[in-house]
Protein backbone atom coordinates (compact mmCIF):
# COMPACT_ATOMS: atom_id res chain seq x y z
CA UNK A 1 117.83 76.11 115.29
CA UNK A 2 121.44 76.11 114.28
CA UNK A 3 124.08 78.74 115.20
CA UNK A 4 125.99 78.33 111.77
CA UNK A 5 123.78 79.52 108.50
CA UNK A 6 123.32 76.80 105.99
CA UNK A 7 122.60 76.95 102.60
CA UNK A 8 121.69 74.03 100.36
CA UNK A 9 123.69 72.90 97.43
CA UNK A 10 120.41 72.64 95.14
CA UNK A 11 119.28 75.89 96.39
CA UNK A 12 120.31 79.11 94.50
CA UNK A 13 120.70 82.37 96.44
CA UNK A 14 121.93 85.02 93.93
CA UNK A 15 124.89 87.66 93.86
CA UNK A 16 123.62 90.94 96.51
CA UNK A 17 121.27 88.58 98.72
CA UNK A 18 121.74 89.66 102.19
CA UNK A 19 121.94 86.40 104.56
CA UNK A 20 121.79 86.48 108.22
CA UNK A 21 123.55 84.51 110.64
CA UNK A 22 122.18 81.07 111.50
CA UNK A 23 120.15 81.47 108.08
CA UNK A 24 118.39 78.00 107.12
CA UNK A 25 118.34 77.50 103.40
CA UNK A 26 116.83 74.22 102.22
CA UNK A 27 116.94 72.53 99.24
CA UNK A 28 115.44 73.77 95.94
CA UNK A 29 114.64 77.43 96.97
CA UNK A 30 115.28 80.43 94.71
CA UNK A 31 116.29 83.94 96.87
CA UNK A 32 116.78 86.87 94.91
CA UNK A 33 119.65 89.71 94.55
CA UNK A 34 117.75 92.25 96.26
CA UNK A 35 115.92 90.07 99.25
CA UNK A 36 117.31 90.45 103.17
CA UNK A 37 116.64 87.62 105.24
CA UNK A 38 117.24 88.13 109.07
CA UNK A 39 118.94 86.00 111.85
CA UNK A 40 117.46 82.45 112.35
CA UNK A 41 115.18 82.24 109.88
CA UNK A 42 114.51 78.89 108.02
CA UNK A 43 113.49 78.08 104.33
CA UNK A 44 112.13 74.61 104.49
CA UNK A 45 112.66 73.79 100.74
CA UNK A 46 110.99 75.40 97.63
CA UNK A 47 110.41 78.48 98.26
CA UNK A 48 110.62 81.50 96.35
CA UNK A 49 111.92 84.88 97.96
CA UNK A 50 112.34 87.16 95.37
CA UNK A 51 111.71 91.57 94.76
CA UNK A 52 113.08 94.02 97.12
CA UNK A 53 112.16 91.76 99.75
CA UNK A 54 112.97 91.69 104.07
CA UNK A 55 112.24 88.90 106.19
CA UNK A 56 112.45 89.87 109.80
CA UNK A 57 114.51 86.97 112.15
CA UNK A 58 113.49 83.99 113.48
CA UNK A 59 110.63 83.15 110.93
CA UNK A 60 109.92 79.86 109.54
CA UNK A 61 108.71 79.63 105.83
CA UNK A 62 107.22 76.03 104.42
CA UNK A 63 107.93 75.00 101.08
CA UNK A 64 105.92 76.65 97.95
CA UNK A 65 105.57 79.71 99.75
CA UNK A 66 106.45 82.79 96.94
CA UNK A 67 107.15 86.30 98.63
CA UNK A 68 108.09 89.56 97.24
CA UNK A 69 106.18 88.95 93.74
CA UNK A 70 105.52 91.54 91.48
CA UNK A 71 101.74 93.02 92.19
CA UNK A 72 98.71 91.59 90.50
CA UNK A 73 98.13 95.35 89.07
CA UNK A 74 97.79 96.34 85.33
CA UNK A 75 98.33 99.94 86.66
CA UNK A 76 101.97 99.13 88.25
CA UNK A 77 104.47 100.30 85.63
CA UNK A 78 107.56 98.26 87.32
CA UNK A 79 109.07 100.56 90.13
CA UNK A 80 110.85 99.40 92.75
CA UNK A 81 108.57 98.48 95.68
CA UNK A 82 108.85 96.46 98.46
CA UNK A 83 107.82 93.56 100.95
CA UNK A 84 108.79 93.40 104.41
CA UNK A 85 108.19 90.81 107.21
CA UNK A 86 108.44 91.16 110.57
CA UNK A 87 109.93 88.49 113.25
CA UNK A 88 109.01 85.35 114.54
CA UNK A 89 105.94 84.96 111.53
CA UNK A 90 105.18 80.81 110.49
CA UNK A 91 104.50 81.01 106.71
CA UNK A 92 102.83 77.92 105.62
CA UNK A 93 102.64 76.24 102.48
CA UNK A 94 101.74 77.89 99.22
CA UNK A 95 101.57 81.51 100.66
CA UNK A 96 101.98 84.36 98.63
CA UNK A 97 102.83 87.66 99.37
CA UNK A 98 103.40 90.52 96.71
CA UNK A 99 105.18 93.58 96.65
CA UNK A 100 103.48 96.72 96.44
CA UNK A 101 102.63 99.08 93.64
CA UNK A 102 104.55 102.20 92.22
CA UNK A 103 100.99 104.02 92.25
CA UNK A 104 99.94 102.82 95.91
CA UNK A 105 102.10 102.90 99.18
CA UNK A 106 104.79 101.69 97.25
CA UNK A 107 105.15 98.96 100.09
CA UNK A 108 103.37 95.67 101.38
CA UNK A 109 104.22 95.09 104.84
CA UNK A 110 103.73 92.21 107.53
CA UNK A 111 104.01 92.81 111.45
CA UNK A 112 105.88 90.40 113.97
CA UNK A 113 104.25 87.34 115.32
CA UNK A 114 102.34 86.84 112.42
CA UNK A 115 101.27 82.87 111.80
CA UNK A 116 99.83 82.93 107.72
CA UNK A 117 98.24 79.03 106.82
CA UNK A 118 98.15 77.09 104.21
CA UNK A 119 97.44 79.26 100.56
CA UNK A 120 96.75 82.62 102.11
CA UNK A 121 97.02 85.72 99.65
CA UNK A 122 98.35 88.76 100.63
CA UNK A 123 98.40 91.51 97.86
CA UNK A 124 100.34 94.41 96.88
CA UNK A 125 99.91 97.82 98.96
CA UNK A 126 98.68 95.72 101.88
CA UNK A 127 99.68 96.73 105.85
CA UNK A 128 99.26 93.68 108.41
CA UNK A 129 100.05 94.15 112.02
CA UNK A 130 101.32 92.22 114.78
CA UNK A 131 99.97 88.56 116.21
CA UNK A 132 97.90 88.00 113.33
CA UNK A 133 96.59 85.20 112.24
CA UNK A 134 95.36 84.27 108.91
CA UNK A 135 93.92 80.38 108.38
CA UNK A 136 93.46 78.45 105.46
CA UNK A 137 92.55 80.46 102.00
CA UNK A 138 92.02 84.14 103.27
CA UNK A 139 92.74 86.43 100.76
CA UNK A 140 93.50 90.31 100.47
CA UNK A 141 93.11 92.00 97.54
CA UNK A 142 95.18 95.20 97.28
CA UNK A 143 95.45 98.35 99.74
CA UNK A 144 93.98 96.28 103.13
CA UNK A 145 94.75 97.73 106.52
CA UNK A 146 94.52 94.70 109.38
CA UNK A 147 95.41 96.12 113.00
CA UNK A 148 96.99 94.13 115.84
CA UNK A 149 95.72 90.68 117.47
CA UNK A 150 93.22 90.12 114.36
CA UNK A 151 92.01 86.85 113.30
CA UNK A 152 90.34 85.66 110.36
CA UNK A 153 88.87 82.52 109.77
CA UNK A 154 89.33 80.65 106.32
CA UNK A 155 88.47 80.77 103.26
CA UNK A 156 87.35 84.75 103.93
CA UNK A 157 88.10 87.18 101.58
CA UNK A 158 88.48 91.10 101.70
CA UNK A 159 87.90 93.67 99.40
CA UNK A 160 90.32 96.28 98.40
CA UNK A 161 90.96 99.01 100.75
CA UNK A 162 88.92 97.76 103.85
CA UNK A 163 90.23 98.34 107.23
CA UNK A 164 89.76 95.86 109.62
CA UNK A 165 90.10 96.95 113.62
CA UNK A 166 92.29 96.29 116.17
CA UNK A 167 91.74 92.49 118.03
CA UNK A 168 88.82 92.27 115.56
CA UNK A 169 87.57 88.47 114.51
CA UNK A 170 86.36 87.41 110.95
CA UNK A 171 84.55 84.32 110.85
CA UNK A 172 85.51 81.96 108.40
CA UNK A 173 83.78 81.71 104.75
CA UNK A 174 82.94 85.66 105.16
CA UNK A 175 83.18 88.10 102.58
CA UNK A 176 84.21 91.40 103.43
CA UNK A 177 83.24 94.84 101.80
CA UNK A 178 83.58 97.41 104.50
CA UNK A 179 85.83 98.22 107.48
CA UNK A 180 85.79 95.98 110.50
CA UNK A 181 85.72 98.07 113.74
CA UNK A 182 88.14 96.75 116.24
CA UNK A 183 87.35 94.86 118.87
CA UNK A 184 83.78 92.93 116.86
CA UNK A 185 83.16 89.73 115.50
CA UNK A 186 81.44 89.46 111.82
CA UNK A 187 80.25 86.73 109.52
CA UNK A 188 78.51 86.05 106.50
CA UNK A 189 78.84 86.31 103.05
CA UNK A 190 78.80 90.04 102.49
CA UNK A 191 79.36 89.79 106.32
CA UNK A 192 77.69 92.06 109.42
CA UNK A 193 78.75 92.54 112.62
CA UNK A 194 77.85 89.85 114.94
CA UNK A 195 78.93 91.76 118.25
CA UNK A 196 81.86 92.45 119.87
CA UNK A 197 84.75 89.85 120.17
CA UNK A 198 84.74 89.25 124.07
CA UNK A 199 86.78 86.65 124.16
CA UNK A 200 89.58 88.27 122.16
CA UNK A 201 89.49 91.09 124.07
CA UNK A 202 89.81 88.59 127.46
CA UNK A 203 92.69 86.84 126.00
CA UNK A 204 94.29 90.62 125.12
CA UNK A 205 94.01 91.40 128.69
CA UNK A 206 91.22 94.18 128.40
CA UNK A 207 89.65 94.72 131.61
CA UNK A 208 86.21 93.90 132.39
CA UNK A 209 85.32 96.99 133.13
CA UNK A 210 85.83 98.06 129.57
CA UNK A 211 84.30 95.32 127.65
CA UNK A 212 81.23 96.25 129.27
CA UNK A 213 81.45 99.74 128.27
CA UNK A 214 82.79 98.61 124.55
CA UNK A 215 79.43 96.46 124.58
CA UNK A 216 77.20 99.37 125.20
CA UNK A 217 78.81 101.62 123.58
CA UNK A 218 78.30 99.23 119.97
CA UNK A 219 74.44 98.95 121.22
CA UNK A 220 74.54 103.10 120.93
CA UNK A 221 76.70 103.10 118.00
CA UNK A 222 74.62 100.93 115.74
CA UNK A 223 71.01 101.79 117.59
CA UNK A 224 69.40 102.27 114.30
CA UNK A 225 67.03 104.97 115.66
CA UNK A 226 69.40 107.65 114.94
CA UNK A 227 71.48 109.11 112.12
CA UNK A 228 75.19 107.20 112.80
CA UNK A 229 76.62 110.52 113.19
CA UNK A 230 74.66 111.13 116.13
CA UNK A 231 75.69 107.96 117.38
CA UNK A 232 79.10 108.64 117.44
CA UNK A 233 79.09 111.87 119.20
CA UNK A 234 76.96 110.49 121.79
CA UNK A 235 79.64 107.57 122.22
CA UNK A 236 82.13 110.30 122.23
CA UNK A 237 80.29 112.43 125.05
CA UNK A 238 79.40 109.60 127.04
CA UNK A 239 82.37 106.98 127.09
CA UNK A 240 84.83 109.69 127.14
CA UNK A 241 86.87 108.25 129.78
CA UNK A 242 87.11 104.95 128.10
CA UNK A 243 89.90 104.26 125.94
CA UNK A 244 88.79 101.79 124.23
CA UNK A 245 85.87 102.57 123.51
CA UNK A 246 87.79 106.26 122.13
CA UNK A 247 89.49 103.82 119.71
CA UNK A 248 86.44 102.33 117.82
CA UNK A 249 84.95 106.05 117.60
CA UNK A 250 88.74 107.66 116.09
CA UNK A 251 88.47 104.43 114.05
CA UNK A 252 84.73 105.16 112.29
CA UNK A 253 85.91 109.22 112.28
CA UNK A 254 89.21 108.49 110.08
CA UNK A 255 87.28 106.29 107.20
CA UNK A 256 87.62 107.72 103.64
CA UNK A 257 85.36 108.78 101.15
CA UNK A 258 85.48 105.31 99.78
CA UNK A 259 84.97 103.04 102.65
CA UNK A 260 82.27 102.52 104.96
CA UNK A 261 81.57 100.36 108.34
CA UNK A 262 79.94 97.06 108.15
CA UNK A 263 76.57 97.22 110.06
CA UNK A 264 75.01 94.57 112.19
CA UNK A 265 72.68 92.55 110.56
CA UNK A 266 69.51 93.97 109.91
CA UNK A 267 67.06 94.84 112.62
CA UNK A 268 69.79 93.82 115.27
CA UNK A 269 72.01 96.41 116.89
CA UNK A 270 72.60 94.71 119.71
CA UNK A 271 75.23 92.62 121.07
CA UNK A 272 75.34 89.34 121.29
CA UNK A 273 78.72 88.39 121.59
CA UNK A 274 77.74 84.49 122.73
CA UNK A 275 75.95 86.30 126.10
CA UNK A 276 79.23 86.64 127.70
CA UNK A 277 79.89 89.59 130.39
């Protein structure tokens, strides 16, 4: 990375663009009047910032990526929203990410860490956490919650308004209706849970101890014997000492009238998780 910022002579950055130090600007790429773009981070060539746009520092963005659109919505009337990125996020090629709408949160916004592949959509209203990763194709449609560590495999897309967990991993090809619980694994078109995502959890540094408990408490959770309800107060009672294990309950407690949990696949509440302890 360079110390000094650069800007290309066939690139235009317009009047009230806020530029960072050590800013990379390459050739051919359009940044608007009311876009911030943080220290060290690096336009390849041909890409498009523009809205009420803030790139966080250090991020690298790969030609044909467009950020800070306007938001696919016929019920946005044109207020000023917003887009903001977080540090350190790879942006591949042909990424888009919109702004969000005047009748929504008003703001999309992407956490640190973030790596985004090759055509991935993110729409308007949409709130991504930290160290996620997003391969080739996914695409959000509007209003999307994604919690930290998440994964999600390519070519998956998510309905509008879904939450998705937490360290949670979507397997690629799925199609996703309903909230994710963190820590799981799904699949599918109109995807289920598959079990909890062990390895993720490993690799997040969650103790053994409480992957096991996580583990039965999903085989109580989704034991299809009882009402869920029941289910969830008996996870409360009897993991109360877990914390994560807490999280996936305050996570099913705080959905909305409009959302619901994905399921396991039918006639299988257990875990299999790929049989590892």
């Amino acid at each position: 990375m360079q110390d000094e910022t650069f800007i290309h002579p066939l690139a235009i950055v317009e009047p009230g663009a806020g530029i960072g130090a050590g800013v990379q600007i390459g050739p051919f790429c359009h940044v608007g009047p009311d876009v911030t773009i943080g220290d060290g981070t690096r336009l390849i060539s041909h890409v498009v910032v523009a809205g009420a746009t803030t790139i966080g520092r250090n991020c690298t963005i790969h030609p044909q990526a467009v950020l800070g659109g306007p938001p696919q919505s016929t019920g946005h009337k044109g207020g000023r929203t917003t887009l903001t990125i977080g540090d350190n996020c790879i942006i591949r090629e042909f990424v888009s990410m919109n702004t969000g709408t005047d009748f929504g949160r008003g703001a999309t916004t992407v956490g640190d860490n973030g790596h985004f592949l090759a055509y991935v959509h993110i729409a308007h209203d949409c709130a991504i956490g930290n160290n996620v990763t997003m391969t080739n194709g996914v695409t959000l449609a509007g209003h999307i919650e994604v919690g930290d560590f998440v994964g999600i495999g390519g070519l998956s897309a998510i309905h509008q308004f879904v939450r998705i967990g937490h360290n949670a991993f979507i397997a690629g090809g799925s199609m996703i209706l309903g909230d994710v619980i963190p820590y799981a694994m799904v699949g599918g078109n109109r995807a289920t849970l598959r079990g909890m995502n062990v390895v993720g959890m490993k690799r997040s540094g969650v103790p053994k101890a409480e992957i096991l408990k996580l583990r039965r408490a999903y085989r109580i959770l989704f034991d299809r014997t009882r009402p869920l309800a029941e289910n969830i107060e008996r996870v409360r009672e009897e993991f109360a000492d877990s914390v994560y294990s807490m999280k996936v309950v305050d996570f099913m407690l705080a959905r909305g009238k409009r959302q619901f949990t994905l399921p396991p696949l039918k006639g299988a509440a257990d875990d299999d998780a790929d049989g590892q302890d």
